[in-house]
C-alpha atoms as a PDB file:
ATOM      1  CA  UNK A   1     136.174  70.053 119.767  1.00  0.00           C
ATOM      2  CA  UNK A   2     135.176  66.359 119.558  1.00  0.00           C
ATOM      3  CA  UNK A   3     135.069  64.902 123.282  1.00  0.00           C
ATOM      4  CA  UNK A   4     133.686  66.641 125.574  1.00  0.00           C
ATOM      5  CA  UNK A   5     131.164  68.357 123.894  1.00  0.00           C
ATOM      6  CA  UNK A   6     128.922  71.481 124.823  1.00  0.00           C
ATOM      7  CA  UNK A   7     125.302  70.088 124.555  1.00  0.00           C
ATOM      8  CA  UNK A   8     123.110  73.103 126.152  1.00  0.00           C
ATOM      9  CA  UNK A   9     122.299  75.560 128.576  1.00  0.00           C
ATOM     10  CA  UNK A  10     122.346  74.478 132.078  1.00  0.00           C
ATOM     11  CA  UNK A  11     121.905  77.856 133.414  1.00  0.00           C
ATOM     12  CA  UNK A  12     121.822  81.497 132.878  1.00  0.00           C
ATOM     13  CA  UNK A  13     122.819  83.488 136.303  1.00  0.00           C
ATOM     14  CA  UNK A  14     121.996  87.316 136.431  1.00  0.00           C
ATOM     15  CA  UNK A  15     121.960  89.879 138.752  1.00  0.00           C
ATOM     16  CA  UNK A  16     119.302  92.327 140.113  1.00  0.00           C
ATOM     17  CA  UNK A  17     119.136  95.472 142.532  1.00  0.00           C
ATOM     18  CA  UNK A  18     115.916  93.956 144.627  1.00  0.00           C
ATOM     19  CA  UNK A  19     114.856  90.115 144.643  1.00  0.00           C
ATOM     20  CA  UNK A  20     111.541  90.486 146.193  1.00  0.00           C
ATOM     21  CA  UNK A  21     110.766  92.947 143.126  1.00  0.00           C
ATOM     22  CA  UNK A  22     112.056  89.994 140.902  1.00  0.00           C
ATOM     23  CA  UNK A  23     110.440  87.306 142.396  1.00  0.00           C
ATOM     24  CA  UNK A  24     107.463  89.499 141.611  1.00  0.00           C
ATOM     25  CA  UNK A  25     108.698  89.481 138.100  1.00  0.00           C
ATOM     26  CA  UNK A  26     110.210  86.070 136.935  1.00  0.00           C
ATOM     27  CA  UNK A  27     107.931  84.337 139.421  1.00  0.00           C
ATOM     28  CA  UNK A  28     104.355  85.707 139.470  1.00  0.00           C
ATOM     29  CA  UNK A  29     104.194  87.592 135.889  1.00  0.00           C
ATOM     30  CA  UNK A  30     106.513  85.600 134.248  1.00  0.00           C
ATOM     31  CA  UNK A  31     105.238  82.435 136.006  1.00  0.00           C
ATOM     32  CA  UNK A  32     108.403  80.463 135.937  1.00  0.00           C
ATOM     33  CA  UNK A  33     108.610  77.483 138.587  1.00  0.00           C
ATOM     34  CA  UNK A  34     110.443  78.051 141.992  1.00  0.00           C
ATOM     35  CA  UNK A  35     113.405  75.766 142.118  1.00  0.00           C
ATOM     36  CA  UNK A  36     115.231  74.915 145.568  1.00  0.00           C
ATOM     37  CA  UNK A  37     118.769  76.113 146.360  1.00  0.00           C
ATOM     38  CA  UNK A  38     121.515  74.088 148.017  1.00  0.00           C
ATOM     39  CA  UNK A  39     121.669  74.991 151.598  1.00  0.00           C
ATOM     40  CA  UNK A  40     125.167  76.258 151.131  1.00  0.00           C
ATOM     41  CA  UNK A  41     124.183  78.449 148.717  1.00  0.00           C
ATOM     42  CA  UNK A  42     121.612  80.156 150.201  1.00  0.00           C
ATOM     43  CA  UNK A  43     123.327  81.098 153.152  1.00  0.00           C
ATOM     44  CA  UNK A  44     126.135  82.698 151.198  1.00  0.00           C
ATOM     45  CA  UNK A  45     123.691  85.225 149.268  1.00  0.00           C
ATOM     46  CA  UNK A  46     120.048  86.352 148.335  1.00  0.00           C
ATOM     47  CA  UNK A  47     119.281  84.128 145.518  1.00  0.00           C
ATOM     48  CA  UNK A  48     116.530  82.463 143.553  1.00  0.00           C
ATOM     49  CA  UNK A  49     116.747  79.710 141.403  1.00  0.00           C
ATOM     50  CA  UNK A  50     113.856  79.196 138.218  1.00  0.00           C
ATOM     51  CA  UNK A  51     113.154  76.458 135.911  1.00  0.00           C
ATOM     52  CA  UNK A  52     113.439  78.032 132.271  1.00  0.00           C
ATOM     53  CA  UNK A  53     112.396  75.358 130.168  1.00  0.00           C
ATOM     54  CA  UNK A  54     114.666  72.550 130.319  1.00  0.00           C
ATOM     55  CA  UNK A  55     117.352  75.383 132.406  1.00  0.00           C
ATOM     56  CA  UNK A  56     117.306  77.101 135.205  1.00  0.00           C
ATOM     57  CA  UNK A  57     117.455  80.865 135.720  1.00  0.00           C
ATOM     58  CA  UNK A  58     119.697  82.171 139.031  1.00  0.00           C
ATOM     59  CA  UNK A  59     118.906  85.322 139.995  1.00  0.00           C
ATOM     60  CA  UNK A  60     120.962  87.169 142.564  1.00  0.00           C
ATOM     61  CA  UNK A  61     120.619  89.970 144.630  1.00  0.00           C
ATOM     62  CA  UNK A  62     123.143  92.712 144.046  1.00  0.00           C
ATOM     63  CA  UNK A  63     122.282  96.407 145.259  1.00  0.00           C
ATOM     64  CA  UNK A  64     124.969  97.754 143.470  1.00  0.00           C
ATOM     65  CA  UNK A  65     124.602  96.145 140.389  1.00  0.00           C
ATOM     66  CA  UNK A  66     123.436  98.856 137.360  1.00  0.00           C
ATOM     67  CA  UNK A  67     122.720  97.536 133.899  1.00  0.00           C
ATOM     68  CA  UNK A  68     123.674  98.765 130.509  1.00  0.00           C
ATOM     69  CA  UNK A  69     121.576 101.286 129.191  1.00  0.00           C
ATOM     70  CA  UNK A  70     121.632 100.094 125.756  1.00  0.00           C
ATOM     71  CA  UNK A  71     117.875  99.290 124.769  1.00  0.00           C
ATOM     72  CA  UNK A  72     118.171  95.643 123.428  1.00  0.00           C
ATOM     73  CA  UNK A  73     122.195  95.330 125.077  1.00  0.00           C
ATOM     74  CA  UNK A  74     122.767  91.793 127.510  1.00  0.00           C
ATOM     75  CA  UNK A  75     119.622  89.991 127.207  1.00  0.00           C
ATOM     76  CA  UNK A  76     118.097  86.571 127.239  1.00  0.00           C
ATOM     77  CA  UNK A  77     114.649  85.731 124.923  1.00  0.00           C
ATOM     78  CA  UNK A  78     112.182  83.049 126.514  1.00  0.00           C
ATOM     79  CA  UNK A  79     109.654  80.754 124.330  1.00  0.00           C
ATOM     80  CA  UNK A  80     106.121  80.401 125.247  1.00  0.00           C
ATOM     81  CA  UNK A  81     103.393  78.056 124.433  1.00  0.00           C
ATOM     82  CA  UNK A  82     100.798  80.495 124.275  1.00  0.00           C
ATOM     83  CA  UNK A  83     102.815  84.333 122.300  1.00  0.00           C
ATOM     84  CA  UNK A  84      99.374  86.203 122.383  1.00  0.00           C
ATOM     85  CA  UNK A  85      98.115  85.308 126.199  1.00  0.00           C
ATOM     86  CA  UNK A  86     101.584  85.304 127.697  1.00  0.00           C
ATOM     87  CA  UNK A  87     101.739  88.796 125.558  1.00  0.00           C
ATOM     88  CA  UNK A  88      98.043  89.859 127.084  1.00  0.00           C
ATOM     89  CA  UNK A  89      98.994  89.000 131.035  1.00  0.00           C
ATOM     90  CA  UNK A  90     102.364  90.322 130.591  1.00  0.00           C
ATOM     91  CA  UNK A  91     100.878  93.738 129.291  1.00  0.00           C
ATOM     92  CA  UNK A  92      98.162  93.926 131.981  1.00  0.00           C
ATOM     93  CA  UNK A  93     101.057  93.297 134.702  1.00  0.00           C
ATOM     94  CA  UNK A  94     103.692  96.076 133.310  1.00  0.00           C
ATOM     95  CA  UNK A  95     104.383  98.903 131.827  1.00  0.00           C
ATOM     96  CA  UNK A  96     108.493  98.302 131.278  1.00  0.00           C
ATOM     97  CA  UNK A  97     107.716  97.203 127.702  1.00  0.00           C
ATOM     98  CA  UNK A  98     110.350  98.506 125.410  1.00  0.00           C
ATOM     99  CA  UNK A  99     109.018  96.891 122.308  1.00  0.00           C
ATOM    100  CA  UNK A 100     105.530  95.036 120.929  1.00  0.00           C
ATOM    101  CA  UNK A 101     104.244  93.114 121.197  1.00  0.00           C
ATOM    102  CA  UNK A 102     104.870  93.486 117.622  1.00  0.00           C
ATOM    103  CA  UNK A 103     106.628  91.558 114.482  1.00  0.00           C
ATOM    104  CA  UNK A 104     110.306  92.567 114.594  1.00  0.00           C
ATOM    105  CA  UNK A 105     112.460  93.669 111.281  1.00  0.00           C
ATOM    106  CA  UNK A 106     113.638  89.849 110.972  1.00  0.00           C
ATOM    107  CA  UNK A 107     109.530  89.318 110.640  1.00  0.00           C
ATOM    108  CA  UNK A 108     109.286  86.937 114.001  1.00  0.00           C
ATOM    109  CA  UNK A 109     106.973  88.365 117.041  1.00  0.00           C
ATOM    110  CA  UNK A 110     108.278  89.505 119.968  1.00  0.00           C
ATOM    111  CA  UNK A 111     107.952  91.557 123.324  1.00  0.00           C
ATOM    112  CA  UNK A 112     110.701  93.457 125.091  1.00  0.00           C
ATOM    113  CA  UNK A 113     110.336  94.039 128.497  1.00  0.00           C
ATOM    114  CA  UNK A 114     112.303  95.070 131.308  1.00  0.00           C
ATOM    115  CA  UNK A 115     112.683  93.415 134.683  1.00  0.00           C
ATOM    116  CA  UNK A 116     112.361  95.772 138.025  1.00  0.00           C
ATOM    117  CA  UNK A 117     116.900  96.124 137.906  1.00  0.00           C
ATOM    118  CA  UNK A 118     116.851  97.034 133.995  1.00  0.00           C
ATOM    119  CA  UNK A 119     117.870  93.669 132.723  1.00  0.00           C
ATOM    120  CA  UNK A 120     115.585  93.272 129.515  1.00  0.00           C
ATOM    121  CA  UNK A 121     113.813  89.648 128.644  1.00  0.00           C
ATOM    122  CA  UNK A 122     112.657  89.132 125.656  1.00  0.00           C
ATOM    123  CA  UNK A 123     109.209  86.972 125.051  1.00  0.00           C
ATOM    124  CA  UNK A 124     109.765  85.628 121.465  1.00  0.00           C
ATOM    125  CA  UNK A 125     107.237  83.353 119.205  1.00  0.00           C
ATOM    126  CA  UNK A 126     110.015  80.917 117.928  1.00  0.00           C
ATOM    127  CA  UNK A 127     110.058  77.202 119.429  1.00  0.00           C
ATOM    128  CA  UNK A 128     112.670  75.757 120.908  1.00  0.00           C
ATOM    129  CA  UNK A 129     115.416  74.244 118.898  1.00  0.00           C
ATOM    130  CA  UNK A 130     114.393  70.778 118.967  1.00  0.00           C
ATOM    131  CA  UNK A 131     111.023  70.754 119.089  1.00  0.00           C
END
């Protein structure tokens, strides 16, 4: 493809069972910045919107919704500036960690935790591409 290029992420949109047990998650433990919603979209469903670096994170309530059970299956990873504090707050917080925090097989440090639904998000010590 030469016109019209993809250049990024401008959002990554998942679901959860209970969105005052995720605000809980993504907003106080994970500590990721409220974003508003258009008006039209919040009155069409129970949603919050997050800055995630330089994208946003919608999550949207869905009772119904039931995750794989695969242990590493759908997931997103999230950079921090800090791997060890974010590691030491998220620990005191939880105890859905599936993994670390510990050096993985490919030799980079990670955590793997699990939100209140099941979905799994992974704290990773890489940077971001580009910086």
């Amino acid at each position: 493809m030469t016109d019209g290029r993809i250049i990024g992420l401008q959002h990554l949109a998942i679901n959860v069972v209970n969105l005052d047990a995720a605000k809980t998650f993504y907003g106080d433990m994970l500590g990721l910045p409220e974003l508003p919603r258009p008006a039209a979209v919040a009155d069409q469903f129970r949603s919050v919107w997050y800055l995630l670096g330089n994208a946003e994170l919608h999550v949207v309530e869905n009772p119904e919704f039931k995750p794989l059970k695969s242990p590493l299956g759908p997931h997103f990873a999230v950079a921090c500036d800090d791997f060890q504090l974010a590691c030491e707050c998220i620990s005191k917080q939880t105890d859905a960690i599936v993994f670390g925090p510990a050096r993985g097989v490919d030799g980079i440090e990670r955590m793997v935790v699990r939100d209140p639904t099941g979905n799994i998000v992974e704290i990773i010590d890489l940077p971001l591409h580009g910086n």
